[in-house]
N, C-alpha and C. Protein backbone atom coordinates (compact mmCIF):
# COMPACT_ATOMS: atom_id res chain seq x y z
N UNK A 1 12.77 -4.40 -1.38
CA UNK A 1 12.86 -3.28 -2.28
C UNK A 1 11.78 -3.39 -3.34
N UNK A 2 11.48 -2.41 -3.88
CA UNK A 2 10.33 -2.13 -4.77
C UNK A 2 10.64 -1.07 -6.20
N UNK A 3 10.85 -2.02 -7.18
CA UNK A 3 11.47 -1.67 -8.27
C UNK A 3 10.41 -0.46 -9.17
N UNK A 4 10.44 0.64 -9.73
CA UNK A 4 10.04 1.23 -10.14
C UNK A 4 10.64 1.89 -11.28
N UNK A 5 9.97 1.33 -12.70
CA UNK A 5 10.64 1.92 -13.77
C UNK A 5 9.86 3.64 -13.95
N UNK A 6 10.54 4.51 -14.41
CA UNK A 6 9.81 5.57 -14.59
C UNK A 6 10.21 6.37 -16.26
N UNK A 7 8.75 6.57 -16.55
CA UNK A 7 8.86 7.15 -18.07
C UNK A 7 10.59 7.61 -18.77
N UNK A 8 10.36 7.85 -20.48
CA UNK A 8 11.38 8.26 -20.44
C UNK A 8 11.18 10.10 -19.85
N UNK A 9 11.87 10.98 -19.69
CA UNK A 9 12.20 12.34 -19.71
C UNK A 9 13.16 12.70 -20.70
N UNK A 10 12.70 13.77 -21.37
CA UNK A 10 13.80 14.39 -22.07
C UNK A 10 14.26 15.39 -21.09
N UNK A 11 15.61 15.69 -21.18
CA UNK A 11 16.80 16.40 -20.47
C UNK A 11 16.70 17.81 -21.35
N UNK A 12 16.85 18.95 -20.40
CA UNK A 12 16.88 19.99 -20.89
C UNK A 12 18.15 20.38 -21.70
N UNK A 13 18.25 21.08 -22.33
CA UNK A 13 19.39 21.13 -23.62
C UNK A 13 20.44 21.85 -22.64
N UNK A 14 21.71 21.60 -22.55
CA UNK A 14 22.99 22.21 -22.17
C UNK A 14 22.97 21.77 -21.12
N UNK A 15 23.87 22.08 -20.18
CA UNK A 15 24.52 21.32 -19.19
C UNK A 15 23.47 20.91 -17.93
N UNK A 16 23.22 20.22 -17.49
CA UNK A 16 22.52 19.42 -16.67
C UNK A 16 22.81 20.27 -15.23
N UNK A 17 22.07 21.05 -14.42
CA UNK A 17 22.32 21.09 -12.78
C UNK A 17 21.24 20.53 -12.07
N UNK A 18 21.92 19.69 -11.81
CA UNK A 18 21.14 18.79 -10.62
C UNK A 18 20.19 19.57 -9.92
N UNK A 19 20.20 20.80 -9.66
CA UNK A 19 19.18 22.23 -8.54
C UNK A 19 18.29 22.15 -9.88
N UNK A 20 18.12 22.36 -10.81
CA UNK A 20 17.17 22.22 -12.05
C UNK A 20 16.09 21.67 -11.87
N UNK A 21 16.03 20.23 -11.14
CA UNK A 21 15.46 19.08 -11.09
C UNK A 21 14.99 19.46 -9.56
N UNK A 22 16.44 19.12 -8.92
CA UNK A 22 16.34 18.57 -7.69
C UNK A 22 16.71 19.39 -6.54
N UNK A 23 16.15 19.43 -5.72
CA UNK A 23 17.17 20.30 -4.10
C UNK A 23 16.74 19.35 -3.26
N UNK A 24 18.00 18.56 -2.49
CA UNK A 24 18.49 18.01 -1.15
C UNK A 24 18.76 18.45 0.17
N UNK A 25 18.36 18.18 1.19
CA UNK A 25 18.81 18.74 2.37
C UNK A 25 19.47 17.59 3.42
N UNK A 26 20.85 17.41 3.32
CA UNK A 26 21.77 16.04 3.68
C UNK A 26 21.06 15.92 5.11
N UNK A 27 20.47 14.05 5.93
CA UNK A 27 20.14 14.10 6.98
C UNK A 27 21.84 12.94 7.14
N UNK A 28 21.96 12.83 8.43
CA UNK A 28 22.70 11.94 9.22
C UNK A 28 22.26 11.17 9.60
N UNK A 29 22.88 9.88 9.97
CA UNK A 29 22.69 8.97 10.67
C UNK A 29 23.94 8.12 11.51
N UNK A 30 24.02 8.36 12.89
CA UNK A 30 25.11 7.81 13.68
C UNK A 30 26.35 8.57 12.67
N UNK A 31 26.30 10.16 12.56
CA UNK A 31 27.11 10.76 12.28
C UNK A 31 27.96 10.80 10.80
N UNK A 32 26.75 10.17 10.69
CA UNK A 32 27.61 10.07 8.72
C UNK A 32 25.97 10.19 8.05
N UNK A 33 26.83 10.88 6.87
CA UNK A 33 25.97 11.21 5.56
C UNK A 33 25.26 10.09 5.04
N UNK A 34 24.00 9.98 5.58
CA UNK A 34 22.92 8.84 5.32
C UNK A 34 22.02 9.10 3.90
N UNK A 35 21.89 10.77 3.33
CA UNK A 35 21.30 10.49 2.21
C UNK A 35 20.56 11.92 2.19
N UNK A 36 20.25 12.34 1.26
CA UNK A 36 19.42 13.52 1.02
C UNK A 36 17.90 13.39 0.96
N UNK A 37 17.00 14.21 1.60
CA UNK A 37 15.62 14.30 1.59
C UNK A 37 15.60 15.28 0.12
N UNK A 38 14.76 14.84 -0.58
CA UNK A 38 14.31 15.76 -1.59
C UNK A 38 13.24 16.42 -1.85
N UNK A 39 13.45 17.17 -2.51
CA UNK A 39 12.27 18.22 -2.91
C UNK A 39 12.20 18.72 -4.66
N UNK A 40 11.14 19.30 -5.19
CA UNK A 40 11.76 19.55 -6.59
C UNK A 40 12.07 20.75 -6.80
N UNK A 41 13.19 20.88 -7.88
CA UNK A 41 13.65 22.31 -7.96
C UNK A 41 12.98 22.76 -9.31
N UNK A 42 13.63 23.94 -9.75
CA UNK A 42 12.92 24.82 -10.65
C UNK A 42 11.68 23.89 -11.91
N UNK A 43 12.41 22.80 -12.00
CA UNK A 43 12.12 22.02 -12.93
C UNK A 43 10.91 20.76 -12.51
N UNK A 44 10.09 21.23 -11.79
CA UNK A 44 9.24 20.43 -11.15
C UNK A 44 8.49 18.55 -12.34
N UNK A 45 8.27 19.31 -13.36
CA UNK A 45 8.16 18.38 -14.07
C UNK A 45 8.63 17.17 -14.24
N UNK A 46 10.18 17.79 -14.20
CA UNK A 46 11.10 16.62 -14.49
C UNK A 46 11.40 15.88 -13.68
N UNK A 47 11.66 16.11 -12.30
CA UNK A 47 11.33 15.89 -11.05
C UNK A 47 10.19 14.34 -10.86
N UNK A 48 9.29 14.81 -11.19
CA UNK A 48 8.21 13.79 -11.23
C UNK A 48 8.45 12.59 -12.01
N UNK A 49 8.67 13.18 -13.23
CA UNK A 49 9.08 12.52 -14.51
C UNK A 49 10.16 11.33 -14.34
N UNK A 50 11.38 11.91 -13.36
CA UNK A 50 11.87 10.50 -12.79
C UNK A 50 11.30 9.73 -12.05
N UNK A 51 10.28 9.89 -11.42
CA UNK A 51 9.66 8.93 -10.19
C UNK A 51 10.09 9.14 -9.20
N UNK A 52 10.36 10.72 -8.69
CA UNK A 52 10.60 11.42 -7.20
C UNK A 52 9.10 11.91 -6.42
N UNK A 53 9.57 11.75 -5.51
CA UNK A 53 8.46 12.53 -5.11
C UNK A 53 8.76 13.25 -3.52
N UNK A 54 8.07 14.64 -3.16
CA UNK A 54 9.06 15.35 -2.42
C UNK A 54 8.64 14.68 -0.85
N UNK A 55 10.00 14.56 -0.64
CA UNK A 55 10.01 13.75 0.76
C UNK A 55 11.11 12.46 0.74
N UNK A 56 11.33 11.98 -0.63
CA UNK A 56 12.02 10.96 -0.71
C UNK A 56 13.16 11.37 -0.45
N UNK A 57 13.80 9.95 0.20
CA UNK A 57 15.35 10.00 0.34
C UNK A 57 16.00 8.98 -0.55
N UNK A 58 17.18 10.07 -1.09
CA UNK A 58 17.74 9.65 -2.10
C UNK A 58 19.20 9.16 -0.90
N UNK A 59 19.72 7.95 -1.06
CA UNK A 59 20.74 7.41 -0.16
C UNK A 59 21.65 6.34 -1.32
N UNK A 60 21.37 6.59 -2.62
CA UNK A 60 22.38 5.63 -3.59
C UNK A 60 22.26 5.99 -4.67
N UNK A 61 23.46 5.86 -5.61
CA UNK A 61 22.92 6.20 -7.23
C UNK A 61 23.79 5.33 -7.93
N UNK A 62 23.58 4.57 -8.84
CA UNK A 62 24.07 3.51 -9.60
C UNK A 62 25.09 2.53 -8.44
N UNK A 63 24.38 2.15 -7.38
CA UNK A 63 24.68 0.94 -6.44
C UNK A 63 26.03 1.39 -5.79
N UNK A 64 26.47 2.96 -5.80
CA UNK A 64 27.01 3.79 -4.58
C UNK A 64 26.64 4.21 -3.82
N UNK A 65 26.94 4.09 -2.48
CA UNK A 65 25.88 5.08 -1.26
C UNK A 65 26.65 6.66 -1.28
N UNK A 66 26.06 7.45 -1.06
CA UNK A 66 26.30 8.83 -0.72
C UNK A 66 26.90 8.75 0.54
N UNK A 67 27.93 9.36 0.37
CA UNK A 67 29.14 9.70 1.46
C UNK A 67 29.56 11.35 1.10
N UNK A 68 29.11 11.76 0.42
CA UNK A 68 30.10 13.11 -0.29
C UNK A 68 28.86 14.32 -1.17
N UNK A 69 29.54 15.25 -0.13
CA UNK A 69 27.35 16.12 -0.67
C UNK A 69 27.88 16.36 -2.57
N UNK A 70 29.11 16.98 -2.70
CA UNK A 70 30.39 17.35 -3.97
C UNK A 70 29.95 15.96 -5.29
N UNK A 71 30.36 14.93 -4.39
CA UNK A 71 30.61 13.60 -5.15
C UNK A 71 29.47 13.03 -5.49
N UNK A 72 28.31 13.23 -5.04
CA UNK A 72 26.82 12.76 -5.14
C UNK A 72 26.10 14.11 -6.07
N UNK A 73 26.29 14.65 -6.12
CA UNK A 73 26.04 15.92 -6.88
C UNK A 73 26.41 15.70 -8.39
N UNK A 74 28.01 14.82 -8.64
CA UNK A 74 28.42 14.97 -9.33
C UNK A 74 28.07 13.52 -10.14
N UNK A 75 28.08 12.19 -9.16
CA UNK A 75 27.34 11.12 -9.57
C UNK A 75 25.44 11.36 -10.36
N UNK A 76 25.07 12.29 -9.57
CA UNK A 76 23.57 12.38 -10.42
C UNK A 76 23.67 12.78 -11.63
N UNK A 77 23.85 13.80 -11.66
CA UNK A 77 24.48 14.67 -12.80
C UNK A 77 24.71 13.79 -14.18
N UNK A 78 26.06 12.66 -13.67
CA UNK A 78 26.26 11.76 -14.69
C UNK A 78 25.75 11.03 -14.96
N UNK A 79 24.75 10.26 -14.49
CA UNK A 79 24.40 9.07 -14.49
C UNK A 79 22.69 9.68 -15.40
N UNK A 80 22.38 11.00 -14.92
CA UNK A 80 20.89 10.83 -15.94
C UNK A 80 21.61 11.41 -16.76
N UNK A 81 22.59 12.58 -17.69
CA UNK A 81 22.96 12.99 -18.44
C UNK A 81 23.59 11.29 -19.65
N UNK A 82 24.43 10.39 -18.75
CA UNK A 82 23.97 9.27 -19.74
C UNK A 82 23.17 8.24 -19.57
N UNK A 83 21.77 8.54 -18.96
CA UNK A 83 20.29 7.90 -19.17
C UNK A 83 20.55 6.12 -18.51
N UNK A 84 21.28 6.25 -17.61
CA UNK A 84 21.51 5.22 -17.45
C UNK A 84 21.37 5.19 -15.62
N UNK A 85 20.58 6.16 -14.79
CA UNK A 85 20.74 6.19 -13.66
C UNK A 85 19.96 5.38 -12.84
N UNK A 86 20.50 4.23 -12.07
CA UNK A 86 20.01 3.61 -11.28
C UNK A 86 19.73 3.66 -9.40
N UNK A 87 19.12 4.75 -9.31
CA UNK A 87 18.67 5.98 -7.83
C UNK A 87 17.62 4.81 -6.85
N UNK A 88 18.14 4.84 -5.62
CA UNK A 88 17.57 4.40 -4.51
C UNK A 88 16.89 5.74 -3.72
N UNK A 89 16.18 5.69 -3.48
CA UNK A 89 14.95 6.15 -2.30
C UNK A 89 14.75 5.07 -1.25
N UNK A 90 14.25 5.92 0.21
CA UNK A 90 13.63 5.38 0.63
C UNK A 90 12.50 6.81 0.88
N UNK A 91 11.34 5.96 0.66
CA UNK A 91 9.58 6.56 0.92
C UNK A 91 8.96 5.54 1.50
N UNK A 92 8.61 6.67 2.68
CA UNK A 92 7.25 6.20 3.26
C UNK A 92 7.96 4.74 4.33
N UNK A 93 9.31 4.53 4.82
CA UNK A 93 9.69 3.47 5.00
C UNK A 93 9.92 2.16 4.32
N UNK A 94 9.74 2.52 2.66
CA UNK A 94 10.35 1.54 2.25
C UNK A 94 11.24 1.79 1.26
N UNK A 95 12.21 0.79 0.64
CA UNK A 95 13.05 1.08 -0.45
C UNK A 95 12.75 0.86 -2.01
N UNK A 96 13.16 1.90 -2.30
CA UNK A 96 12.37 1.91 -3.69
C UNK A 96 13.58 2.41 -4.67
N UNK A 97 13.46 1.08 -5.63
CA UNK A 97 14.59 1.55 -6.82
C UNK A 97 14.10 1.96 -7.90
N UNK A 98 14.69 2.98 -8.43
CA UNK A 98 13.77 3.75 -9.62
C UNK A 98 15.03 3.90 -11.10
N UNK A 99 14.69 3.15 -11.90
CA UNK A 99 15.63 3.71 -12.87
C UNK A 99 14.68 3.82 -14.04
N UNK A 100 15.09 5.31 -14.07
CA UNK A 100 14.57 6.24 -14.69
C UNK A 100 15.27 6.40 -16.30
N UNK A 101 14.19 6.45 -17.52
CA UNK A 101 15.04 6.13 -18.83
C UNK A 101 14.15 7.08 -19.46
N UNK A 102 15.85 7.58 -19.72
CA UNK A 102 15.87 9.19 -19.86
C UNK A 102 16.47 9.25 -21.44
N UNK A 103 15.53 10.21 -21.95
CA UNK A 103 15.35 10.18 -23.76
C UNK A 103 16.64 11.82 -23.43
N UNK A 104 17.75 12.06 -23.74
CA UNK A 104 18.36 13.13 -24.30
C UNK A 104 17.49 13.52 -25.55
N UNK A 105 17.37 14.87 -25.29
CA UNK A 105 17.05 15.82 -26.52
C UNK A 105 18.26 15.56 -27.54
């Protein structure tokens, strides 16, 4: 694995939607929810600003794997809203941990 700290970001003011940032498209593997490919959403900046980049697969967030499109939606959400999110990727074939420290407005 290949640790990657990424700048802080300030968070846009009021409630956080994950589509803001981010849009996922869930792939499988041996029939279970292996992880979302990403892309950036409206908010391209911020996007970057965590240390995404489009193509990555997001398959963990604070040392949970994604099982649940609802429950992973709802884990991102929390985890940069309190600046504390610790997000697995894999790019390019390798694993890359990115925790991203995130300045609230």
């Amino acid at each position: 694995m290949r640790p990657c700290r990424s700048p802080g970001a300030p968070l846009p003011r009021g409630p956080l939607r994950v589509g803001d940032i981010a849009n996922g498209m869930p792939i499988e593997r041996q029939g279970r929810l292996a992880g979302y490919v990403l892309s950036p959403g409206a908010n391209a900046q911020a996007f970057a600003r965590l240390g995404l980049r489009p193509g990555d697969v997001l398959v963990s967030i604070n040392g949970q794997p994604l099982g649940d499109a609802a429950l992973s939606s709802v884990q991102l959400r929390e985890a940069l809203q309190q600046g504390n999110a610790q997000i697995v990727v894999e790019r390019n074939g390798q694993t890359i941990n990115l925790s991203p420290q995130i300045k609230p407005r």
